[in-house]
N, C-alpha and C. Protein backbone atom coordinates (compact mmCIF):
# COMPACT_ATOMS: atom_id res chain seq x y z
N UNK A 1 141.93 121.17 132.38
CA UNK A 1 142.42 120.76 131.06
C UNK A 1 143.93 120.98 130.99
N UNK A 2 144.75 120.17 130.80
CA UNK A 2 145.84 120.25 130.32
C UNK A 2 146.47 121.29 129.17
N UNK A 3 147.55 122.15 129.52
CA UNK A 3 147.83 122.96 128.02
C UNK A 3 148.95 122.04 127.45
N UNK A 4 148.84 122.26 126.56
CA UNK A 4 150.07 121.57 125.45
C UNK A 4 151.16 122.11 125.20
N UNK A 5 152.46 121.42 125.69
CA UNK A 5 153.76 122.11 125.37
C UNK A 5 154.60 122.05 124.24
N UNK A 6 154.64 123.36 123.36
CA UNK A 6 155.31 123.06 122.03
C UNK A 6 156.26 123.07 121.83
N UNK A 7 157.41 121.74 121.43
CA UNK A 7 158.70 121.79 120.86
C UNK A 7 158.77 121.81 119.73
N UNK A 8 160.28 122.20 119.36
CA UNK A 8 160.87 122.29 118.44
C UNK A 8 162.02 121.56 118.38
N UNK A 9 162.44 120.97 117.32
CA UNK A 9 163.77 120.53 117.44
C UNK A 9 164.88 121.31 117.96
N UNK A 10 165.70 120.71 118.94
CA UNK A 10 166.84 121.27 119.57
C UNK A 10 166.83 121.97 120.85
N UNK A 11 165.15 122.14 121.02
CA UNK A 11 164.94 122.41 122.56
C UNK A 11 165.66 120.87 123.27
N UNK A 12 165.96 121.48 124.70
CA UNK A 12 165.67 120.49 125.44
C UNK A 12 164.72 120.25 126.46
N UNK A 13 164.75 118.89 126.56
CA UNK A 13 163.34 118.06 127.36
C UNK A 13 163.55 117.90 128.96
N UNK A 14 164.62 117.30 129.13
CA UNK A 14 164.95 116.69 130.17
C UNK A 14 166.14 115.79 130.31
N UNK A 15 166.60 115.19 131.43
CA UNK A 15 167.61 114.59 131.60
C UNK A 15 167.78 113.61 131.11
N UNK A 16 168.50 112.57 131.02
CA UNK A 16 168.91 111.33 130.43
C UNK A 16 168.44 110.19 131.63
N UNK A 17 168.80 110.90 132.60
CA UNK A 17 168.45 109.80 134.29
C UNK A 17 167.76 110.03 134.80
N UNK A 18 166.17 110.88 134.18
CA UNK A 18 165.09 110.57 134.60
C UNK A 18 164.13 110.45 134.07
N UNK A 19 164.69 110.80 132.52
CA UNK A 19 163.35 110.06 131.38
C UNK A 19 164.26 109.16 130.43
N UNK A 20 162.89 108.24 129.70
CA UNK A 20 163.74 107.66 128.29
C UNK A 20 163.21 108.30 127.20
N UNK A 21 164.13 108.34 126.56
CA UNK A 21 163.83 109.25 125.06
C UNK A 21 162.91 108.16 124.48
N UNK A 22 161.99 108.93 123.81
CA UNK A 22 160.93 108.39 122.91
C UNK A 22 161.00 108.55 121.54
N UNK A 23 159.85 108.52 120.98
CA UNK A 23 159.84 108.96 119.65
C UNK A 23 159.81 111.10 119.43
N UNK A 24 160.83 111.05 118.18
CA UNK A 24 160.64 112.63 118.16
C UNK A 24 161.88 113.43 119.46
N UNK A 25 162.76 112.51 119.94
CA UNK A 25 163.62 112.63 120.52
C UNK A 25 164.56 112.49 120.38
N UNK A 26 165.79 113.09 121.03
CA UNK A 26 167.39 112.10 120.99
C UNK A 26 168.26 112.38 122.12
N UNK A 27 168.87 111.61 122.75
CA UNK A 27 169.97 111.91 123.73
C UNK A 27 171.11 112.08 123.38
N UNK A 28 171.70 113.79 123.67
CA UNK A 28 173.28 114.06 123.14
C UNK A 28 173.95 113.14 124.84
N UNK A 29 174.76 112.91 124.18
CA UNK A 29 175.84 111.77 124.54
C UNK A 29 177.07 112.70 125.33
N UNK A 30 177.67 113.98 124.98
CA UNK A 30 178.57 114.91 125.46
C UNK A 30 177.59 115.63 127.07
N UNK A 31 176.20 115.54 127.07
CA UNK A 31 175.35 115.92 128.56
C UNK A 31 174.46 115.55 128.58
N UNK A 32 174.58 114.24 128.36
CA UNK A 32 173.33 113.26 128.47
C UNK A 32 171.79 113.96 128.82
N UNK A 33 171.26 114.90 127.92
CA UNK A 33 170.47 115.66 127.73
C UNK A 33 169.46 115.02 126.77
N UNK A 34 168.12 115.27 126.98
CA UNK A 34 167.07 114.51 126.09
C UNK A 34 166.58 116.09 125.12
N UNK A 35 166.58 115.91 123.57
CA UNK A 35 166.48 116.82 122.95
C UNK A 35 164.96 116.58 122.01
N UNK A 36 164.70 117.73 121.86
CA UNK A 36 163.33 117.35 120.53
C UNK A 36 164.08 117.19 119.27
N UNK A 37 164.04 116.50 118.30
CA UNK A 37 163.93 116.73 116.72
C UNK A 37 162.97 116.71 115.86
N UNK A 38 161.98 116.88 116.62
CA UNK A 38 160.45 117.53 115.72
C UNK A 38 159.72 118.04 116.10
N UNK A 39 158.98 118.85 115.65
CA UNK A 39 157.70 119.74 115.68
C UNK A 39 156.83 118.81 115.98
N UNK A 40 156.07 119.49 117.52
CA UNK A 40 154.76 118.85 118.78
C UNK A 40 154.54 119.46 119.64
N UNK A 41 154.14 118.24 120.23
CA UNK A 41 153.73 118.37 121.74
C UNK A 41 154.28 117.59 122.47
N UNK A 42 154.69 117.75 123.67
CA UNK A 42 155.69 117.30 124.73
C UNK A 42 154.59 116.23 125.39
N UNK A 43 155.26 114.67 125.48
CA UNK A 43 154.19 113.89 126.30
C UNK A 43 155.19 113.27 127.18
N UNK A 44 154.59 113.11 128.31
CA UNK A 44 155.16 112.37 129.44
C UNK A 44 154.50 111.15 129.54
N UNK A 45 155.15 109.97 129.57
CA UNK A 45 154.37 108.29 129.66
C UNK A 45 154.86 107.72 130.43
N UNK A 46 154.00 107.45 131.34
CA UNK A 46 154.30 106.92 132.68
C UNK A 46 155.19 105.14 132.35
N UNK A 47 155.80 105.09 133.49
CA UNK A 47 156.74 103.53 133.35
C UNK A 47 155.36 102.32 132.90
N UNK A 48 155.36 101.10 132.78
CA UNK A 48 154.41 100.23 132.62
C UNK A 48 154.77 99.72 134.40
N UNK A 49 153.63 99.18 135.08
CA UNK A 49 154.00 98.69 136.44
C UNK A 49 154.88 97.80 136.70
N UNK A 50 155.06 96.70 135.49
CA UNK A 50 156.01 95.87 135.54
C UNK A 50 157.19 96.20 134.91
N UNK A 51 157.44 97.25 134.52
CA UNK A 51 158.94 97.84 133.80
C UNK A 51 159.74 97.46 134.90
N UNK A 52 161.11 97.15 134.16
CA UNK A 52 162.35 97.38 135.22
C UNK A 52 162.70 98.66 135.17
N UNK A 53 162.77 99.77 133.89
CA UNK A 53 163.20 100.56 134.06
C UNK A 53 162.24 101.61 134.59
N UNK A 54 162.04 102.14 136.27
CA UNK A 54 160.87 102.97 136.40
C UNK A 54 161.06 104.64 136.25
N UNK A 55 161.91 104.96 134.97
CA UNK A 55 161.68 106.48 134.63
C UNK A 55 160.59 106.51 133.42
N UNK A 56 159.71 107.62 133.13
CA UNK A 56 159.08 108.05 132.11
C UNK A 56 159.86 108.27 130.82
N UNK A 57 158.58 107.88 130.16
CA UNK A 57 159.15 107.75 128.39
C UNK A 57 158.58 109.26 127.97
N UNK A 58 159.77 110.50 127.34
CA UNK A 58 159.02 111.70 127.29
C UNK A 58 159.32 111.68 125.36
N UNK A 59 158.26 112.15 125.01
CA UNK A 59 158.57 111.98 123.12
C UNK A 59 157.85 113.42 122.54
N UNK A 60 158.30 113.68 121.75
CA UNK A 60 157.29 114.70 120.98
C UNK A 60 156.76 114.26 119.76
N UNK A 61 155.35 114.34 119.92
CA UNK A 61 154.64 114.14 118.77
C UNK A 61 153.49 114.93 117.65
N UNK A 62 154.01 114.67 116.96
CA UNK A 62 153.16 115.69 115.83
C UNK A 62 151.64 115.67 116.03
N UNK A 63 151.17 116.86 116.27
CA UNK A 63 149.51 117.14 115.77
C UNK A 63 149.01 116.51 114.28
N UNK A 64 147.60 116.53 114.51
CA UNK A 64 147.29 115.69 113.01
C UNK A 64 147.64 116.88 112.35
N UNK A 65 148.02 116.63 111.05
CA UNK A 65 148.32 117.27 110.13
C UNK A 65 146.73 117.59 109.34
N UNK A 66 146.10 119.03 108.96
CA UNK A 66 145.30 118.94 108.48
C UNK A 66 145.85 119.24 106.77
N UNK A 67 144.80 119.38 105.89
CA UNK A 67 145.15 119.02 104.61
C UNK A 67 144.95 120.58 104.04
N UNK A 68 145.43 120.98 102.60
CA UNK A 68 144.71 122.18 102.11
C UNK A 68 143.45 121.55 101.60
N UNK A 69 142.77 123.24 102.03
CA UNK A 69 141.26 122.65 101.39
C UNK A 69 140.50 124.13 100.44
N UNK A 70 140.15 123.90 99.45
CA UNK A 70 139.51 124.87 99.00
C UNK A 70 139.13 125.71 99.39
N UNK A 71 139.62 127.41 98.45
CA UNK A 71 139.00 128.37 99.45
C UNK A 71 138.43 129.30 98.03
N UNK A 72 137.52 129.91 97.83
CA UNK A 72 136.82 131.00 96.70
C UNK A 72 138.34 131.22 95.94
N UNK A 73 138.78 131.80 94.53
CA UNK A 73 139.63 132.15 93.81
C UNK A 73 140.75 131.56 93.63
N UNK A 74 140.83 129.78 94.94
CA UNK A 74 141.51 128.59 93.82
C UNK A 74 141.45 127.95 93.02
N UNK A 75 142.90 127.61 92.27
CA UNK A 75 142.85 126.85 91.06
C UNK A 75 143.29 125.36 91.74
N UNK A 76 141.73 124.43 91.29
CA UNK A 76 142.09 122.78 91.56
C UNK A 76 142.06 122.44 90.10
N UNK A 77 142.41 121.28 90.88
CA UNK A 77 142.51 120.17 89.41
C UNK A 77 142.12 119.31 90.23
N UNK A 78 140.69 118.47 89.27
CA UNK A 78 139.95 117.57 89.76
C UNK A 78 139.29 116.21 88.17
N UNK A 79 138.81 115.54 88.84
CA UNK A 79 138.37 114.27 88.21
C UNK A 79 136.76 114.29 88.15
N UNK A 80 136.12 114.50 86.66
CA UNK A 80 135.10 114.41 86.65
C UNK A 80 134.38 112.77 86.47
N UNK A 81 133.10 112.86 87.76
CA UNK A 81 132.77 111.81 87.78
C UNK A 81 131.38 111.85 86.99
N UNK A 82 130.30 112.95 87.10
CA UNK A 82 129.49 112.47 86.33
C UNK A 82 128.81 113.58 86.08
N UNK A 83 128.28 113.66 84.74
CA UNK A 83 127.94 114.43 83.04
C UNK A 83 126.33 114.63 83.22
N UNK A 84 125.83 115.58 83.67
CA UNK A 84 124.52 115.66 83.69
C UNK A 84 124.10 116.74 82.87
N UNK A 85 122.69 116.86 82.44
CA UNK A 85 122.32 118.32 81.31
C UNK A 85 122.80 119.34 81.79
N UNK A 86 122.41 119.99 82.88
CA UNK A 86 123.02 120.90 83.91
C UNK A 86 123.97 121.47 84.00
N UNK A 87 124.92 120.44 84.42
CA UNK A 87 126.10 120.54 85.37
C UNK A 87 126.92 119.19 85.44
N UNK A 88 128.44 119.15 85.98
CA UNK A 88 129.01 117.96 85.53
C UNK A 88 129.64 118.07 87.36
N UNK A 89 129.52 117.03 87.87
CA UNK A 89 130.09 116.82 88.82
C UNK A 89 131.31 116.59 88.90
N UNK A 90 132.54 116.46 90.23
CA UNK A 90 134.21 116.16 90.25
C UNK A 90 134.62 116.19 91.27
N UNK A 91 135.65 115.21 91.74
CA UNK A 91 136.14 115.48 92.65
C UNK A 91 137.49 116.08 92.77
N UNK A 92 137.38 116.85 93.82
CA UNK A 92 138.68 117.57 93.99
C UNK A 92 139.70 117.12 94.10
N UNK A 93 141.21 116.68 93.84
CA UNK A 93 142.24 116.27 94.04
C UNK A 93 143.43 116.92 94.17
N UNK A 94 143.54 118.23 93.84
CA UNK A 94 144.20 119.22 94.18
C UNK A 94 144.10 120.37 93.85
N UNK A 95 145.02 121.41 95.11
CA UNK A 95 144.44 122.68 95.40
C UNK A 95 145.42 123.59 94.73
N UNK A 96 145.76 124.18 93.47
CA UNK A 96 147.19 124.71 93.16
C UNK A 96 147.78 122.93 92.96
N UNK A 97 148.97 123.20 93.67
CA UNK A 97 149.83 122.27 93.77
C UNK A 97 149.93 121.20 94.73
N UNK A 98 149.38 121.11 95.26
CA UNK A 98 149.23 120.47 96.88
C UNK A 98 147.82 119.37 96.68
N UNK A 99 148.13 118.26 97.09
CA UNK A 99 146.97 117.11 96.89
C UNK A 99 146.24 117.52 98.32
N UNK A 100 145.04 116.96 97.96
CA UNK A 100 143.83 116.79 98.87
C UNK A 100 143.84 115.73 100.00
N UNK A 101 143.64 115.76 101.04
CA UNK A 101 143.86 114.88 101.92
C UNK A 101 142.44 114.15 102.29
N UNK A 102 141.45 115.25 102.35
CA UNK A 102 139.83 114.41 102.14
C UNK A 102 139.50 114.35 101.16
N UNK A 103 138.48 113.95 101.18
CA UNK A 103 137.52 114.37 100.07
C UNK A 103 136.68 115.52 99.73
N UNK A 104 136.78 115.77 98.47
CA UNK A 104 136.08 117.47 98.35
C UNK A 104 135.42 116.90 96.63
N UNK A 105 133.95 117.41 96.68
CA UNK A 105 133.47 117.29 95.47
C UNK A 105 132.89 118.78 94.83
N UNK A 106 133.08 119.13 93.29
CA UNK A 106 132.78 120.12 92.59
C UNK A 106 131.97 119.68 91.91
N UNK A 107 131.22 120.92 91.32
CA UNK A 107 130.26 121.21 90.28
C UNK A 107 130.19 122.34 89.83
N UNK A 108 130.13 121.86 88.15
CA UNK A 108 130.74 122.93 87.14
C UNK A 108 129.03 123.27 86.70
N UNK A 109 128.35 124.21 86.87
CA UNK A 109 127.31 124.35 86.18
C UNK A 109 127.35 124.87 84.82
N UNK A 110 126.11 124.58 84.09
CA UNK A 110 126.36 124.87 82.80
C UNK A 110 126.61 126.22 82.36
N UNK A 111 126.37 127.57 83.14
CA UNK A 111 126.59 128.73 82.89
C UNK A 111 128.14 128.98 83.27
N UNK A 112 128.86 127.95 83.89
CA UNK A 112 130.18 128.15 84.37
C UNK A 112 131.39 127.60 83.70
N UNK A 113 130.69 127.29 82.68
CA UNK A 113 131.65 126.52 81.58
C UNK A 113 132.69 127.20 80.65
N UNK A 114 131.77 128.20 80.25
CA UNK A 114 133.06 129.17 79.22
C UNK A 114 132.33 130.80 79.33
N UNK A 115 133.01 131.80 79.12
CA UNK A 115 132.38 133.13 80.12
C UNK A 115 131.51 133.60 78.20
N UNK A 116 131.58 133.17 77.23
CA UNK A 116 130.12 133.29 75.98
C UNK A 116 129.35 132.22 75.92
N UNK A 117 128.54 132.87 75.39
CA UNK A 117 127.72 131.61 74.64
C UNK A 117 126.89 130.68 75.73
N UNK A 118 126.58 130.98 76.95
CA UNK A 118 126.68 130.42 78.02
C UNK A 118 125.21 129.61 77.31
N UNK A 119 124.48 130.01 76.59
CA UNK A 119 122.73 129.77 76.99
C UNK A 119 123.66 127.93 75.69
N UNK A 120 124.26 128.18 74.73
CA UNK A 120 124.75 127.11 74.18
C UNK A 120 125.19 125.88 74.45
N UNK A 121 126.02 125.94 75.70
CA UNK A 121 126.71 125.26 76.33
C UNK A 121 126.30 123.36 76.62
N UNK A 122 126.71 122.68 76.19
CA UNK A 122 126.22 121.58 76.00
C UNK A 122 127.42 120.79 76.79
N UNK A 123 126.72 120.23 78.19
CA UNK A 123 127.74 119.77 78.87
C UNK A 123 128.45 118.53 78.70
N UNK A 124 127.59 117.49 77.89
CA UNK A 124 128.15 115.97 77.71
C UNK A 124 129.09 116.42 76.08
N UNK A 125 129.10 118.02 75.32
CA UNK A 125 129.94 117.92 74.28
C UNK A 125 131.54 119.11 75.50
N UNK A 126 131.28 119.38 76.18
CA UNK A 126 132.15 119.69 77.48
C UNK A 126 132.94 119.44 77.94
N UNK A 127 132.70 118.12 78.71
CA UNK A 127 133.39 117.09 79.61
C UNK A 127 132.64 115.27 79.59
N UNK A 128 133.74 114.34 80.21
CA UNK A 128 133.54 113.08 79.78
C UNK A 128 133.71 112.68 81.10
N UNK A 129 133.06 111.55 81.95
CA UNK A 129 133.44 111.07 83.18
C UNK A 129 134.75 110.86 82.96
N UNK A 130 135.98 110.70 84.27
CA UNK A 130 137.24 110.64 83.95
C UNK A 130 138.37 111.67 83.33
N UNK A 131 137.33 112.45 82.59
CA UNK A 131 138.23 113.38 82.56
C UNK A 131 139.04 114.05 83.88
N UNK A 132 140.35 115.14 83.19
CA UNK A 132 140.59 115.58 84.79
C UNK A 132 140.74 117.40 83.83
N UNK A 133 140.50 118.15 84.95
CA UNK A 133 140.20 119.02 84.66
C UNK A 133 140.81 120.37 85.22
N UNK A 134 141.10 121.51 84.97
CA UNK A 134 141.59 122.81 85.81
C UNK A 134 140.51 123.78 85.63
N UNK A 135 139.96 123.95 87.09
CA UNK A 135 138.86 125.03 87.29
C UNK A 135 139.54 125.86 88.57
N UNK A 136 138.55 126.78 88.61
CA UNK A 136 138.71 127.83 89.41
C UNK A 136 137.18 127.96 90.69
N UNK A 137 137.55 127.38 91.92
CA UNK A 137 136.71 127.37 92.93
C UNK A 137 136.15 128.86 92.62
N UNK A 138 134.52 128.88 92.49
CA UNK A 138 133.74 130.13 92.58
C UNK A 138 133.36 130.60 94.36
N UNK A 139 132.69 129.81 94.79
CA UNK A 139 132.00 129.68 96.11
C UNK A 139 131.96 128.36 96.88
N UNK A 140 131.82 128.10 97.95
CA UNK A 140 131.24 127.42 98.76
C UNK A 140 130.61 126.54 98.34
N UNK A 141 129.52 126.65 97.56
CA UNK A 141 128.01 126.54 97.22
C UNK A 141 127.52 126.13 98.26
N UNK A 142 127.30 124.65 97.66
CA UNK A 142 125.65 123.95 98.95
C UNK A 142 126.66 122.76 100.03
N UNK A 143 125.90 122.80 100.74
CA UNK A 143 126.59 121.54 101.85
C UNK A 143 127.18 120.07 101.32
N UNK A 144 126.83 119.94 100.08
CA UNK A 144 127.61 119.07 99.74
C UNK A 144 129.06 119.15 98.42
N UNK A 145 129.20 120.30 97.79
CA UNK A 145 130.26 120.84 96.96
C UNK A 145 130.35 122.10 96.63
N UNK A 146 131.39 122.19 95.98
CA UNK A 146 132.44 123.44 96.05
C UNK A 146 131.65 123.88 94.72
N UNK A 147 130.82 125.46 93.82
CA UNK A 147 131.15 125.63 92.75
C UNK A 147 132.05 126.23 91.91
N UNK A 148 132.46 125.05 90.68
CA UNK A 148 133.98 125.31 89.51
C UNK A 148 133.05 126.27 88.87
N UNK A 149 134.55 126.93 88.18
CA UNK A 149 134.17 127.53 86.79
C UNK A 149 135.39 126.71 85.79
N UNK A 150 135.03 126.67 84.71
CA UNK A 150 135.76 126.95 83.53
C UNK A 150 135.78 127.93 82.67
N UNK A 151 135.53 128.50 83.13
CA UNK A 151 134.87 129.72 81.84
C UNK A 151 136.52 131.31 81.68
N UNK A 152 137.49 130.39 81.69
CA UNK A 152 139.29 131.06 81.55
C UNK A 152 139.77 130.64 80.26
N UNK A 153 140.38 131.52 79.62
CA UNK A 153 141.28 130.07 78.63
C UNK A 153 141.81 129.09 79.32
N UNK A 154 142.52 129.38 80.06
CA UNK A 154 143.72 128.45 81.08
C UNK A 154 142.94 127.24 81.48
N UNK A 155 141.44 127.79 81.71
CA UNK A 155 140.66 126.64 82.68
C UNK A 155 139.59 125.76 81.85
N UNK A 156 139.39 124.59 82.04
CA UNK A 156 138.92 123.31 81.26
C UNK A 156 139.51 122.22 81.73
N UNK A 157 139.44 120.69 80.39
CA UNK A 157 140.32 119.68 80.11
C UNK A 157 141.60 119.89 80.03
N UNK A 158 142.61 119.22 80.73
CA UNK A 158 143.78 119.11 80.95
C UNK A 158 144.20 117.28 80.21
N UNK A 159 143.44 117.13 80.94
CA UNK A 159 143.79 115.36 80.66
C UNK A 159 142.26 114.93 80.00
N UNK A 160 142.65 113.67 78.77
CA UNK A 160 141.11 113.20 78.64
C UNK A 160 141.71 112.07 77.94
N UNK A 161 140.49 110.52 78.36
CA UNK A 161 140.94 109.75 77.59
C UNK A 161 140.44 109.19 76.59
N UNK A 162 140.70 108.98 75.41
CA UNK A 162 139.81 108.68 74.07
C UNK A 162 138.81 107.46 74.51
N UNK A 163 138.14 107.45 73.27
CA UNK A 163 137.05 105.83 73.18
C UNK A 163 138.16 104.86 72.95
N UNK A 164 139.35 104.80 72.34
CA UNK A 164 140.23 103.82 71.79
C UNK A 164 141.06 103.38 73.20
N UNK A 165 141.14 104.28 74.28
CA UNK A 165 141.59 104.38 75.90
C UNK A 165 143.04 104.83 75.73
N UNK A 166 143.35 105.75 74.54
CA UNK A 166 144.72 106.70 74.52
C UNK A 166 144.30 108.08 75.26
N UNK A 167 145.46 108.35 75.45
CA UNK A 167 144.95 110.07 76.31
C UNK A 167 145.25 111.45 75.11
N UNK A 168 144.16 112.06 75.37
CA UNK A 168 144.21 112.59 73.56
C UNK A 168 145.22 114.18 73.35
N UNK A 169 145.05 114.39 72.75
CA UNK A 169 146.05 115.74 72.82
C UNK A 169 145.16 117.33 72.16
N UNK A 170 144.94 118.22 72.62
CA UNK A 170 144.50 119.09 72.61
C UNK A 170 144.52 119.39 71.01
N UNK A 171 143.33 119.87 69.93
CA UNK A 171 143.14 120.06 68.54
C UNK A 171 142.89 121.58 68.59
N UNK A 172 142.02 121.89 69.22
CA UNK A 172 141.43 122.95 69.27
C UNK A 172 140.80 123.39 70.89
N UNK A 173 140.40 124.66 71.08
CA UNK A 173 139.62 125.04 72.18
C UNK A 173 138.81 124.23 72.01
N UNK A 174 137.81 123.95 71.44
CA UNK A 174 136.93 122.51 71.71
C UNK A 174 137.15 121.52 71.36
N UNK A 175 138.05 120.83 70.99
CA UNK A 175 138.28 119.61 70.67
C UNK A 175 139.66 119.16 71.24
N UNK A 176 139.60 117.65 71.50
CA UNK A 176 140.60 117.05 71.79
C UNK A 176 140.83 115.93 70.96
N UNK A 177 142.26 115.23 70.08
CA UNK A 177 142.34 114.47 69.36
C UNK A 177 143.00 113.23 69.59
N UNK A 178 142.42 111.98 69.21
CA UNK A 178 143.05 110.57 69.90
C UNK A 178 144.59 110.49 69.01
N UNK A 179 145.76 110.40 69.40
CA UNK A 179 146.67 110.00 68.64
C UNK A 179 146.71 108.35 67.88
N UNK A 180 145.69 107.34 68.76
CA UNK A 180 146.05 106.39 67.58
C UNK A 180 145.20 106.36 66.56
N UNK A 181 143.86 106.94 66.54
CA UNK A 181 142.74 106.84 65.75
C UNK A 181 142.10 108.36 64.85
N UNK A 182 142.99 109.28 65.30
CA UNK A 182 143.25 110.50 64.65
C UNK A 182 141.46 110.95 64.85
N UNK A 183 140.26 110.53 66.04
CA UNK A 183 139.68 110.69 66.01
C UNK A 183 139.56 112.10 66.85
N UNK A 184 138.36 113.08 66.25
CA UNK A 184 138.35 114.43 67.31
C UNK A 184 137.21 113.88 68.37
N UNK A 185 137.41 114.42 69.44
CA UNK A 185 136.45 114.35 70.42
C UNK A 185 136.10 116.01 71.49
N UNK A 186 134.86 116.43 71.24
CA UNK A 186 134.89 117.73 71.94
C UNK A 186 135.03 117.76 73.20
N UNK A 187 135.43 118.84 73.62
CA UNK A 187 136.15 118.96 75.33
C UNK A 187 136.15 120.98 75.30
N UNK A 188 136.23 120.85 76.50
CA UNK A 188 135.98 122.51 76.81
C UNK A 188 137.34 122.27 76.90
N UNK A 189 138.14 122.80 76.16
CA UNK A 189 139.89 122.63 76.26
C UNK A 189 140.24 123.46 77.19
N UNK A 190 141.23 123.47 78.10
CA UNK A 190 142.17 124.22 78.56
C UNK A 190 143.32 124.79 77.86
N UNK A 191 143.45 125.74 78.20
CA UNK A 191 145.21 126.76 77.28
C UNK A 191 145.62 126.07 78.05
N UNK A 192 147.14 125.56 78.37
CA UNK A 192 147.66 124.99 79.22
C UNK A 192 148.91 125.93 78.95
N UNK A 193 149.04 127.10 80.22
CA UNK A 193 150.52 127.58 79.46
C UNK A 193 151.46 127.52 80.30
């Protein structure tokens, strides 16, 4: 197996007159020196058989970049897709501050909604498909999603959009209000501070 050689920008690679700079490369001109300018792995590419020019093309290229991904005691912000008695499903879209690069789906169960009143909790007066939301990753859960809580001031509805399709503005801890139709609509509000 091959090991992988890691550059950095400003190492150097090799000569000018026996490789061609590639991608993730550059040739200083004062010692015709082949340099990295990015973070990789060092590849050597052989000439094509019919090249005129028969030196190797050497480049450094970036590893896949993996994404942040949920871990127990983060705060995402996600998009609820669907409102069941239970529990309200969502997908993850970001971790803190940092967007999601796969896909990651949550579920807010109904005891995870607000830390009283839990046996009360009425999830379709809660959350609305589309909504977007700030929870706090509990666990792992099951092989197919992450379980949220809301149950913080801080954590709930962030964003929601009325029946009229305005985006409404926070009334109360449970309610959210349409600005063109002055209508209330309940939502597990978020403090947003």
């Amino acid at each position: 197996m091959e090991t992988k050689e890691y550059k950095t920008p400003g190492e150097a690679l090799g000569r000018f007159k026996d490789y061609i700079a590639g991608p993730g490369t550059y040739v200083n001109p004062n010692n015709n020196t082949i340099y990295a300018c990015a973070v990789g792995i060092k590849r050597v590419i052989p000439p094509p058989p019919n090249a005129q020019d028969k030196r190797p093309t050497i480049e450094v290229v970036k590893e896949k970049e993996h994404g942040v991904v949920p871990e127990p005691g983060a705060i995402v912000t996600a998009r609820i897709t669907k409102v069941m008695s239970r529990m309200a499903s969502a997908d993850i879209v970001c971790v803190g501050t940092r967007a999601v690069k796969e896909k990651f789906t949550g579920i807010v169960r109904q005891q995870d909604v607000r830390a009283t009143e839990i046996d009360k909790v009425d999830m379709h007066m809660s959350f609305r498909p589309g909504d977007v939301i700030r929870a706090e990753v509990l666990s792992l859960g099951d092989a197919r999603a992450y379980y949220l809580s809301t149950a913080k001031n801080d954590l709930g509805v962030v964003s929601a959009e009325s029946v009229a399709g305005a985006m409404m503005v926070p009334f109360s801890w449970t309610e959210m209000q349409c600005p063109l139709t002055g209508q209330l609509e309940r939502r597990k509000v978020a403090k947003v501070v």
